[in-house]
PDB file of N, CA and C in Angstrom:
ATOM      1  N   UNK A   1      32.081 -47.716 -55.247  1.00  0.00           N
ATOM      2  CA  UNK A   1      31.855 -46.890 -56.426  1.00  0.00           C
ATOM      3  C   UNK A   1      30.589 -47.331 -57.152  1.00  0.00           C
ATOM      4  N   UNK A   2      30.127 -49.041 -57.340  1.00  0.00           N
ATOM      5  CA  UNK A   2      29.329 -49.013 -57.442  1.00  0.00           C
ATOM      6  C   UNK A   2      27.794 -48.299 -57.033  1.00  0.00           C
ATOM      7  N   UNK A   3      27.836 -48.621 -55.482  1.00  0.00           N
ATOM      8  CA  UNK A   3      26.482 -48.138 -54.947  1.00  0.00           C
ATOM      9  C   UNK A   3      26.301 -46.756 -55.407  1.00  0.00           C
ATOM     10  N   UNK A   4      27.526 -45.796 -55.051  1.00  0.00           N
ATOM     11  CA  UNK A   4      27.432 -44.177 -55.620  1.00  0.00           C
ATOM     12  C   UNK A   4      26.441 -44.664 -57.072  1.00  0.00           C
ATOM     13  N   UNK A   5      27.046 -44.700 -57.825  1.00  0.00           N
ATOM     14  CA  UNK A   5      26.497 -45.041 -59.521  1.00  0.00           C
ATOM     15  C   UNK A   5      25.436 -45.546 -59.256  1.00  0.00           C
ATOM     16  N   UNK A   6      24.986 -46.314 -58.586  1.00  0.00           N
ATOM     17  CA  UNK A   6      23.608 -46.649 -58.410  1.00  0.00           C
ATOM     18  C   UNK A   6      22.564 -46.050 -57.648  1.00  0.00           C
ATOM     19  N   UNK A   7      22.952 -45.106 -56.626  1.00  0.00           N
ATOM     20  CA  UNK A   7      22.373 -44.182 -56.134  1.00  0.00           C
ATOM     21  C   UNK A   7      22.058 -42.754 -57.114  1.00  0.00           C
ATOM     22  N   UNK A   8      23.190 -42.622 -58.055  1.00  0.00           N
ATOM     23  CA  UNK A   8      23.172 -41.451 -58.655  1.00  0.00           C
ATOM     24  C   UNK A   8      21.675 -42.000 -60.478  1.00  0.00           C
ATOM     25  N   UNK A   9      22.210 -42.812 -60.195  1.00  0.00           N
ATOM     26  CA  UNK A   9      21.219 -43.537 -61.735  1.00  0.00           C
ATOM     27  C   UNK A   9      19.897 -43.026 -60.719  1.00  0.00           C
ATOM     28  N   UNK A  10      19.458 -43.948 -59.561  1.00  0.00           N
ATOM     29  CA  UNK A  10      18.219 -43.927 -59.334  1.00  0.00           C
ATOM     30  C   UNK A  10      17.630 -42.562 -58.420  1.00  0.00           C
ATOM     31  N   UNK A  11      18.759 -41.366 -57.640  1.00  0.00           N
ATOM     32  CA  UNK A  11      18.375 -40.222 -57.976  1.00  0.00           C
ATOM     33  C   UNK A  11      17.977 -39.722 -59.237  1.00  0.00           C
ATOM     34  N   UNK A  12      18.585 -39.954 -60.218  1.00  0.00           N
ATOM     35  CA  UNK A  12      17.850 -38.600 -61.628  1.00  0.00           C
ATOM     36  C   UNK A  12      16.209 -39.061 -62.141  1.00  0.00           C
ATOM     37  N   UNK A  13      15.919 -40.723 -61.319  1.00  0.00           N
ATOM     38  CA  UNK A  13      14.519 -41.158 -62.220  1.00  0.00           C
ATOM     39  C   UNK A  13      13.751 -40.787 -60.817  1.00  0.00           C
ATOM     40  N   UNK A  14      13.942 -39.472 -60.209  1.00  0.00           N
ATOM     41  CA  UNK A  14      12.729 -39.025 -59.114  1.00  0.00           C
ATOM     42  C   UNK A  14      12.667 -40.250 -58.530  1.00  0.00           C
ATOM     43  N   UNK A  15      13.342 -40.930 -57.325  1.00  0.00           N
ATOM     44  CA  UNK A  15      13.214 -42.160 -56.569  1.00  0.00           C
ATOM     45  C   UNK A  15      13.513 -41.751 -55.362  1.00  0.00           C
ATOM     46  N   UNK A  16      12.379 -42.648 -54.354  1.00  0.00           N
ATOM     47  CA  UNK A  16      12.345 -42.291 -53.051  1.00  0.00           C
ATOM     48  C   UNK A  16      13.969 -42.079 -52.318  1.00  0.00           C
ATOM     49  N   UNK A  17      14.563 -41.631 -51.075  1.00  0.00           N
ATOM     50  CA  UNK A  17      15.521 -41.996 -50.216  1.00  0.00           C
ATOM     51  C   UNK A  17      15.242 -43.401 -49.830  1.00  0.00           C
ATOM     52  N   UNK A  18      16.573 -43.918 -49.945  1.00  0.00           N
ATOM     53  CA  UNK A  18      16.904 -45.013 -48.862  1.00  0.00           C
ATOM     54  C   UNK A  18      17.460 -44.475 -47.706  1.00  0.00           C
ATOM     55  N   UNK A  19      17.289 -44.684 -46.678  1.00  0.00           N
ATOM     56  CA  UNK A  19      17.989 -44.467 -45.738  1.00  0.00           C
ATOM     57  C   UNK A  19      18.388 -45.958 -44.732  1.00  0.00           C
ATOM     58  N   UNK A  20      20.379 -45.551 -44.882  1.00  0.00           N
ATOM     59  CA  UNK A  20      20.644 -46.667 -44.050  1.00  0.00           C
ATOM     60  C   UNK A  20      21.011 -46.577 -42.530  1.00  0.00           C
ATOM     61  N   UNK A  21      20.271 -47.547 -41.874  1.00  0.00           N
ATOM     62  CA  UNK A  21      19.602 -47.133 -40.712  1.00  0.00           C
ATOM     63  C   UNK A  21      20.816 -46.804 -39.383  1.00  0.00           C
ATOM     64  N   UNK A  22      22.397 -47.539 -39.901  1.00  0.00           N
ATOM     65  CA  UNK A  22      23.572 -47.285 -39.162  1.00  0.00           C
ATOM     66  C   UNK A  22      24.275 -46.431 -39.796  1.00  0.00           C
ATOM     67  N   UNK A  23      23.835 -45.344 -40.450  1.00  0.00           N
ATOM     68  CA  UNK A  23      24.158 -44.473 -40.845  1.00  0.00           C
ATOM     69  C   UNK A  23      23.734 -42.927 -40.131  1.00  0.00           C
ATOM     70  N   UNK A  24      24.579 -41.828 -39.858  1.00  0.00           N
ATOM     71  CA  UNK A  24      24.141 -40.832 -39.179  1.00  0.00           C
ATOM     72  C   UNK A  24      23.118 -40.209 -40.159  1.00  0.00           C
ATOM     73  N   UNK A  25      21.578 -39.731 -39.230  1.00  0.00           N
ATOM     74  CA  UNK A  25      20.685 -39.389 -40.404  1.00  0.00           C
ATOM     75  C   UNK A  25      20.123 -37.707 -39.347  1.00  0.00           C
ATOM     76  N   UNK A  26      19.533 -37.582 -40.523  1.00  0.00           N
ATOM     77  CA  UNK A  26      18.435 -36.316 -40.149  1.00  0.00           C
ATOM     78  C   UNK A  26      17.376 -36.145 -40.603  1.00  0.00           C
ATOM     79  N   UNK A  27      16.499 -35.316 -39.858  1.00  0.00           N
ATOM     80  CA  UNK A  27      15.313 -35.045 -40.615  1.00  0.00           C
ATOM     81  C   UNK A  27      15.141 -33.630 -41.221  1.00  0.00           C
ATOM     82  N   UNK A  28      14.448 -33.781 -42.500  1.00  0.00           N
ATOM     83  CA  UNK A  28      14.126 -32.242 -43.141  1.00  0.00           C
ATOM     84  C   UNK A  28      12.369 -31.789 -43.175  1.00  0.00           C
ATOM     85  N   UNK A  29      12.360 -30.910 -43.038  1.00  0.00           N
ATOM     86  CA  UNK A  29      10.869 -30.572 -42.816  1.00  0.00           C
ATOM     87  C   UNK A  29      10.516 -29.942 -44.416  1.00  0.00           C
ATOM     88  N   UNK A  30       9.849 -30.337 -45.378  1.00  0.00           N
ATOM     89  CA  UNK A  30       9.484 -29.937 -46.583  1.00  0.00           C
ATOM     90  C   UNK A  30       8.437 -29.389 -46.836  1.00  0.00           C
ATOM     91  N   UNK A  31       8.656 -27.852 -47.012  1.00  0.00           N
ATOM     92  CA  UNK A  31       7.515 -27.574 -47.618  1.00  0.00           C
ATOM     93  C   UNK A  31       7.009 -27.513 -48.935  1.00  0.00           C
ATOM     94  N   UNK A  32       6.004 -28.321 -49.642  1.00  0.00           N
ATOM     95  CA  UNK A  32       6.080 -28.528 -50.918  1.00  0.00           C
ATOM     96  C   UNK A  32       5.168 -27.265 -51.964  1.00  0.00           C
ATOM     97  N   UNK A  33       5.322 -27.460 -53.016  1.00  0.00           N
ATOM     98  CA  UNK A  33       5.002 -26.061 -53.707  1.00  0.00           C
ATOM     99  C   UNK A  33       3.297 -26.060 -53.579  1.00  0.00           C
ATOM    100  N   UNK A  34       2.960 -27.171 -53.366  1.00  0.00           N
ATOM    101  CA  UNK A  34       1.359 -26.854 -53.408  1.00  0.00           C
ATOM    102  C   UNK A  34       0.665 -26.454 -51.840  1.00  0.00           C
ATOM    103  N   UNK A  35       1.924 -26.086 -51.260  1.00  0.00           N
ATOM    104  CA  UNK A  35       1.646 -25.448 -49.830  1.00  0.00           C
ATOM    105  C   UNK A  35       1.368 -26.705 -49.018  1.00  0.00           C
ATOM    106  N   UNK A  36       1.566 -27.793 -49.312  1.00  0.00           N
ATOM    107  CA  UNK A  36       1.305 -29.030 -48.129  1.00  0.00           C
ATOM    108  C   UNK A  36       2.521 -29.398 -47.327  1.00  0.00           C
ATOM    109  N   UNK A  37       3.113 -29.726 -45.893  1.00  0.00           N
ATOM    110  CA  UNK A  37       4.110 -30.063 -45.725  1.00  0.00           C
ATOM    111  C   UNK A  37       4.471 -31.565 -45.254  1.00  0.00           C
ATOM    112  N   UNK A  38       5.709 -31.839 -45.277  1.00  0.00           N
ATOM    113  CA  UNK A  38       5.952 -33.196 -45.387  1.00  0.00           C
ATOM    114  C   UNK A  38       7.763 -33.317 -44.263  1.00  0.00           C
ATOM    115  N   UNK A  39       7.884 -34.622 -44.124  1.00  0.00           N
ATOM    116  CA  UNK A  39       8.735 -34.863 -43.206  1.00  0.00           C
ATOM    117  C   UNK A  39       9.724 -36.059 -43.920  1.00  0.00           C
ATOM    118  N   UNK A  40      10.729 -35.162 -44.380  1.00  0.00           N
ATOM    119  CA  UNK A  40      11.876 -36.304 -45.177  1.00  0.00           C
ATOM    120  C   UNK A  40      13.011 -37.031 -43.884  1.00  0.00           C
ATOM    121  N   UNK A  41      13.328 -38.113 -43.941  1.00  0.00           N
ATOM    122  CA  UNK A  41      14.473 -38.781 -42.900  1.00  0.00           C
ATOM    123  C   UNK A  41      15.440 -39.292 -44.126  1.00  0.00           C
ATOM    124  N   UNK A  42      16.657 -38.541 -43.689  1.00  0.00           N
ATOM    125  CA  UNK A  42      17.897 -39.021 -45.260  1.00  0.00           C
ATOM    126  C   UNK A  42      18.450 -38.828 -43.873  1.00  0.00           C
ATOM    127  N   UNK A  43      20.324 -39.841 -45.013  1.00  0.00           N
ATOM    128  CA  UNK A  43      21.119 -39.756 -44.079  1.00  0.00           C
ATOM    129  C   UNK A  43      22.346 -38.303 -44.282  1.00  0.00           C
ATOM    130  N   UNK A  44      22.941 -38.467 -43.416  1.00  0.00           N
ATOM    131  CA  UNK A  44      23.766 -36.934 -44.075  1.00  0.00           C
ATOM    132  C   UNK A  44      24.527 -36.948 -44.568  1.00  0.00           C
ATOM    133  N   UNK A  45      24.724 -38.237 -45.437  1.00  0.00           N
ATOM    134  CA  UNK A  45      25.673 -38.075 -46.508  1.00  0.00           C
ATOM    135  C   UNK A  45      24.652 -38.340 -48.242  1.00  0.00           C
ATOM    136  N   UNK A  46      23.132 -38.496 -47.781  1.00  0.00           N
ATOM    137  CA  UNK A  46      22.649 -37.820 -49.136  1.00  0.00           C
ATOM    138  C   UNK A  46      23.434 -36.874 -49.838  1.00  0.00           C
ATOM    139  N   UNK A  47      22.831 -36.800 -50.927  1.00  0.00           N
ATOM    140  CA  UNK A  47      23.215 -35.371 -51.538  1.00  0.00           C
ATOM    141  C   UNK A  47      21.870 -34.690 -52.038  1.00  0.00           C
ATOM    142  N   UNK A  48      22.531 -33.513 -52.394  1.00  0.00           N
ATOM    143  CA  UNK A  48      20.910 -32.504 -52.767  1.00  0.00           C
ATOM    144  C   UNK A  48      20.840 -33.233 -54.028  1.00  0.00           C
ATOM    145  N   UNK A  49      21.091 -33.472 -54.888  1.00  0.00           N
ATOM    146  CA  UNK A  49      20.662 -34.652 -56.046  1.00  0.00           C
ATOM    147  C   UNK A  49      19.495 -35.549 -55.624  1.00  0.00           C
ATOM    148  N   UNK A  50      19.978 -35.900 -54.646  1.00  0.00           N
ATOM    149  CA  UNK A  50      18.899 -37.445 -53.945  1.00  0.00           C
ATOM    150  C   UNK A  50      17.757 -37.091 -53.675  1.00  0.00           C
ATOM    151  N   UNK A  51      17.822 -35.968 -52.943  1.00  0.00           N
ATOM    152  CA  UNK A  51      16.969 -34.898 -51.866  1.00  0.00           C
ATOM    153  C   UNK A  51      15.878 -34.341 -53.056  1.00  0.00           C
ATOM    154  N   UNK A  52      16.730 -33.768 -54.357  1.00  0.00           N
ATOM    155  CA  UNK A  52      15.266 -33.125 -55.423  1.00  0.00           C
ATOM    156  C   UNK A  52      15.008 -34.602 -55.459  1.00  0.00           C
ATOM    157  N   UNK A  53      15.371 -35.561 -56.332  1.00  0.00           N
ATOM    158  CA  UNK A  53      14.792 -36.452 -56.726  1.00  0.00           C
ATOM    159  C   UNK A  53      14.032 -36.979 -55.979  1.00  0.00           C
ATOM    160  N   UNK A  54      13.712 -37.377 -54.306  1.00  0.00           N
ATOM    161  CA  UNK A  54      12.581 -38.214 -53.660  1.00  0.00           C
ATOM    162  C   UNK A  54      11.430 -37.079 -53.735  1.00  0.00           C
ATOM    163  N   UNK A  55      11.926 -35.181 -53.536  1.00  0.00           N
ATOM    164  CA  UNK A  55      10.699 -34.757 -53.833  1.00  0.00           C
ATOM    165  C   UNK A  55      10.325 -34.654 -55.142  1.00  0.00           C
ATOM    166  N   UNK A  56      10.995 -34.883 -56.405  1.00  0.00           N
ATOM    167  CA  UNK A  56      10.341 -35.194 -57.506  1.00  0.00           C
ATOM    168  C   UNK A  56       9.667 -36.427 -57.407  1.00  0.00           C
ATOM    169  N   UNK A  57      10.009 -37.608 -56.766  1.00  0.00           N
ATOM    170  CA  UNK A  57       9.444 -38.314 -56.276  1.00  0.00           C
ATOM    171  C   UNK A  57       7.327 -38.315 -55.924  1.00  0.00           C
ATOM    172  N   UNK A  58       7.376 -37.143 -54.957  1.00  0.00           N
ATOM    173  CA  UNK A  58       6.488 -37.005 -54.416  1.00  0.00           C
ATOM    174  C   UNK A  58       5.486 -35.758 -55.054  1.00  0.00           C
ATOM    175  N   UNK A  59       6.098 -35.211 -55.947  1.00  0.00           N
ATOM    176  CA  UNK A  59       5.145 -34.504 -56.682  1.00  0.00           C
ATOM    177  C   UNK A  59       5.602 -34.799 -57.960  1.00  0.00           C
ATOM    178  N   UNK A  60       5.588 -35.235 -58.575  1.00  0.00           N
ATOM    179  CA  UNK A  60       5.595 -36.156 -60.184  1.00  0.00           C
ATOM    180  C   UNK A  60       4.925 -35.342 -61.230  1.00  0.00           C
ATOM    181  N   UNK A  61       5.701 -34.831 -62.174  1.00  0.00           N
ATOM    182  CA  UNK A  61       5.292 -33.616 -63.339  1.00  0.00           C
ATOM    183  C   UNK A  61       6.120 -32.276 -62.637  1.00  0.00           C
ATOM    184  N   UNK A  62       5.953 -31.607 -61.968  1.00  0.00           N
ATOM    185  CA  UNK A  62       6.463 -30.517 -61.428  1.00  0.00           C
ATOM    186  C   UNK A  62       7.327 -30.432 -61.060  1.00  0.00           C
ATOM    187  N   UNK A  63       8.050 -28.985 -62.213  1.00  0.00           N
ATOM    188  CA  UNK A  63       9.266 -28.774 -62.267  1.00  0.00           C
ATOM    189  C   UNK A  63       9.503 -27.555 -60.950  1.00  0.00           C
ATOM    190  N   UNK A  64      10.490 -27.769 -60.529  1.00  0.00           N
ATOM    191  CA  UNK A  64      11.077 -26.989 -59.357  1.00  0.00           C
ATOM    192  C   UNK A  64      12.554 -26.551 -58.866  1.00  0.00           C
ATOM    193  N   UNK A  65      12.552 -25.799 -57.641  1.00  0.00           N
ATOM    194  CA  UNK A  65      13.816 -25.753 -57.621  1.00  0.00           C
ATOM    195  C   UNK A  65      13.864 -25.909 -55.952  1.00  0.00           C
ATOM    196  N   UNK A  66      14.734 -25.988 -55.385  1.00  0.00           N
ATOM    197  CA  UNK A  66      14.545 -25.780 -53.787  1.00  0.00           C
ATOM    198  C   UNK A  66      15.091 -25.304 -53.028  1.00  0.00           C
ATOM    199  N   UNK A  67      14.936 -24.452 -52.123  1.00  0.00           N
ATOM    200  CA  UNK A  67      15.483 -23.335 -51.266  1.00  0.00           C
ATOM    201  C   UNK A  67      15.417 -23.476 -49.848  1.00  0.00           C
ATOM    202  N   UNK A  68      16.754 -23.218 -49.318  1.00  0.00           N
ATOM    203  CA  UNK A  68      16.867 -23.255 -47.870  1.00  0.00           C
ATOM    204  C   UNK A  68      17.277 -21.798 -47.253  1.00  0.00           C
ATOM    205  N   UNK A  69      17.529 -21.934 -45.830  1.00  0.00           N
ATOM    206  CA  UNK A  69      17.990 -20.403 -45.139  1.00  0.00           C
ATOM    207  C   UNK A  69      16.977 -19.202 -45.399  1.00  0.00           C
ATOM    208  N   UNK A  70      17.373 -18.100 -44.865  1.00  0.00           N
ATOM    209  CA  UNK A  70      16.556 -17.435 -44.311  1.00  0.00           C
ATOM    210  C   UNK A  70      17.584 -16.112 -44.738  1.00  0.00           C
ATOM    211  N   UNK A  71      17.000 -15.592 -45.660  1.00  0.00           N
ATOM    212  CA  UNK A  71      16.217 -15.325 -46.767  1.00  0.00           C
ATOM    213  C   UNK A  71      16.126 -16.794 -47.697  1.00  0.00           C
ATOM    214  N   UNK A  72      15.337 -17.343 -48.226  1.00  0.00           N
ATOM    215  CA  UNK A  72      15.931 -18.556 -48.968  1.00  0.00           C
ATOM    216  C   UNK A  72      16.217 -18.140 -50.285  1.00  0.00           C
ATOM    217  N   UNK A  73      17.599 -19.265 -50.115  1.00  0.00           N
ATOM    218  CA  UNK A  73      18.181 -19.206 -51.339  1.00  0.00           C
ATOM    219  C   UNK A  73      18.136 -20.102 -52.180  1.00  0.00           C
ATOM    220  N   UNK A  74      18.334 -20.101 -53.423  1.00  0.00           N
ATOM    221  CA  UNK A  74      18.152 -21.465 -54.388  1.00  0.00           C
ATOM    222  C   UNK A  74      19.319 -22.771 -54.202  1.00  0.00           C
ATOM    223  N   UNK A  75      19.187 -23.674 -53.847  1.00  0.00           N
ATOM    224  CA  UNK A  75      19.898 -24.823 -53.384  1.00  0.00           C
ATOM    225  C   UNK A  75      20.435 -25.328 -54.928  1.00  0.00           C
ATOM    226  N   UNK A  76      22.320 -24.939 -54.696  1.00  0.00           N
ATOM    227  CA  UNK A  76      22.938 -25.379 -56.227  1.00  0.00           C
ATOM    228  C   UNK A  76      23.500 -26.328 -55.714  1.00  0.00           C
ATOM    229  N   UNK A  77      24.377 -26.673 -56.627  1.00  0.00           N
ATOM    230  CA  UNK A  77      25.910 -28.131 -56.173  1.00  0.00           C
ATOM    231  C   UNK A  77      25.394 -29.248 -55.721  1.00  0.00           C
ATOM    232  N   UNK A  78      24.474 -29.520 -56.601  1.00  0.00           N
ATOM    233  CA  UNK A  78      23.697 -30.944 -56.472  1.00  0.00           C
ATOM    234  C   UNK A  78      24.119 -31.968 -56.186  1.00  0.00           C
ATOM    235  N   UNK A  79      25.659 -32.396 -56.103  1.00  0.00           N
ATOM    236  CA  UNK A  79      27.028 -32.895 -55.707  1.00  0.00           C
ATOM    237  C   UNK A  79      26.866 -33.137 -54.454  1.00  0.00           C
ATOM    238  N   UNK A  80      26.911 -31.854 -53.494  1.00  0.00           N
ATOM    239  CA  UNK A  80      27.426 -31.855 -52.406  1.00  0.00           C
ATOM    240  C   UNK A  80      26.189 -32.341 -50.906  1.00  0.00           C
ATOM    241  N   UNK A  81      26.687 -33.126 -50.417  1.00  0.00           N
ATOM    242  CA  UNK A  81      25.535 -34.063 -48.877  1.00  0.00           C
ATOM    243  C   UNK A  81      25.031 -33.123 -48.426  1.00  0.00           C
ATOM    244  N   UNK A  82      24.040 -33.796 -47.862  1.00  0.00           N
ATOM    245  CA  UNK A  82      23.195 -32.553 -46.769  1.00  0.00           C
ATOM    246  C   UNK A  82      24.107 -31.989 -46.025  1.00  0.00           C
ATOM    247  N   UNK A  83      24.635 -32.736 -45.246  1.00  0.00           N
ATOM    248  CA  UNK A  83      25.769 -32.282 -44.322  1.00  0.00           C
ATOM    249  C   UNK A  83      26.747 -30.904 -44.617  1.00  0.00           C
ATOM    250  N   UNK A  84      27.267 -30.951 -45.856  1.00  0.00           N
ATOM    251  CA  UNK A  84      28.266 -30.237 -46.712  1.00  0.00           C
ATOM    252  C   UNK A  84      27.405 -28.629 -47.147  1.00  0.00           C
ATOM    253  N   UNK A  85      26.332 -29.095 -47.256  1.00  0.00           N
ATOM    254  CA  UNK A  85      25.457 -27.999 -47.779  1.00  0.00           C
ATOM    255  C   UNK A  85      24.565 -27.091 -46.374  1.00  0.00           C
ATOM    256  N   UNK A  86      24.915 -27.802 -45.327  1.00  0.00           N
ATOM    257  CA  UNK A  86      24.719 -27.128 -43.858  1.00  0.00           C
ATOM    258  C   UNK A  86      23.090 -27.155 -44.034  1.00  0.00           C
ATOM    259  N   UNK A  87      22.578 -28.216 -44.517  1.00  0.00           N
ATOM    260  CA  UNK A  87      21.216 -28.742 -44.411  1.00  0.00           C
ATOM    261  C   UNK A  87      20.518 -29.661 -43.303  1.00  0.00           C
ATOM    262  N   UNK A  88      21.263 -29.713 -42.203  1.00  0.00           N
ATOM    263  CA  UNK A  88      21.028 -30.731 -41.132  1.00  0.00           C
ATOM    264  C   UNK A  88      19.480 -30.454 -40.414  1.00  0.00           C
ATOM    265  N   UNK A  89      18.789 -31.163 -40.349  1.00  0.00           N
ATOM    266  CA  UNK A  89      17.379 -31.071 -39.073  1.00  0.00           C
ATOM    267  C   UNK A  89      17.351 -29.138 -40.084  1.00  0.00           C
ATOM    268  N   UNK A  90      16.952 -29.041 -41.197  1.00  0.00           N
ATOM    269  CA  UNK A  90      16.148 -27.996 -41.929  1.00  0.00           C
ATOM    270  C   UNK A  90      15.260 -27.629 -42.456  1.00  0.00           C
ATOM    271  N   UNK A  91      14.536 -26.269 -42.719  1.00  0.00           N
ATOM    272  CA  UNK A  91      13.505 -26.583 -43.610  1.00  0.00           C
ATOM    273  C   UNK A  91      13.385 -26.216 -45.048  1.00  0.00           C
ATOM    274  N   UNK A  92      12.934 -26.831 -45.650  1.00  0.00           N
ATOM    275  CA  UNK A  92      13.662 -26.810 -47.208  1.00  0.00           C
ATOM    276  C   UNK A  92      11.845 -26.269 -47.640  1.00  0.00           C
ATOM    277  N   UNK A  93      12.240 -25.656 -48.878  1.00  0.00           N
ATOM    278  CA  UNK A  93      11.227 -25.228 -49.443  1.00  0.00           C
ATOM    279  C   UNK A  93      11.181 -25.590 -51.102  1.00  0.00           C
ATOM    280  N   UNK A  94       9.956 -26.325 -51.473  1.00  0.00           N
ATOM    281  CA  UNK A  94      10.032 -26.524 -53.154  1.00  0.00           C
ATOM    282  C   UNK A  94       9.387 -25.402 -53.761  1.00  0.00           C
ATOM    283  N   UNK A  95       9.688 -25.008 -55.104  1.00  0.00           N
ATOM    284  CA  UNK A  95       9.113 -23.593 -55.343  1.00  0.00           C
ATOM    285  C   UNK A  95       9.059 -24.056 -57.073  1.00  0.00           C
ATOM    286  N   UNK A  96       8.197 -23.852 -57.510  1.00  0.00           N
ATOM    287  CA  UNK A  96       7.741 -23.962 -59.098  1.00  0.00           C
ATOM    288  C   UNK A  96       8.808 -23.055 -59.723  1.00  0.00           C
ATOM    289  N   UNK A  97       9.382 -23.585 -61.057  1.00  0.00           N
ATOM    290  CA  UNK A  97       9.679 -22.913 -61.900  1.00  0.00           C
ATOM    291  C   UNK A  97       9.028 -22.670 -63.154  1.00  0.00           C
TER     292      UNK A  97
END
């Protein structure tokens, strides 16, 4: 319960992924709002919490939201793992609000 709480503190201050390495992981292909793309490795029990925060992480000031699937849709339940959210090996899109 600790680590959760400590994962969840240092998701909300925009902080990179850890990823633990005996842990089942995936990769996400990011496309970021200033049209550059990037290559995230989380494990699949991140959550989309973790997931905004390393790309708040990586673009610092800019507010966003992020969208997966096809039509994309806006990624809610910030709660729930990549896994849970059927985000596995995807491509995620950041989009300015």
């Amino acid at each position: 319960a600790a680590a959760a709480a400590a994962a969840a503190a240092a998701a909300s201050e925009g902080s990179p992924l850890v990823v633990v390495e005996d842990s089942p992981t995936t990769t996400l292909q990011v496309r970021l709002a200033d049209g550059s793309r990037t290559t995230v490795r989380a494990n699949k029990s991140h959550t989309l919490e973790a997931l905004h925060a390393h790309i708040a992480s990586l673009t610092p000031g800019v507010a966003f939201s992020l969208r997966a699937g096809f039509p994309p849709k806006r990624l809610g339940e910030l709660g729930r793992t990549l896994e849970e959210a059927g985000l596995l090996n995807e491509a995620i899109t950041q989009s300015k609000e």
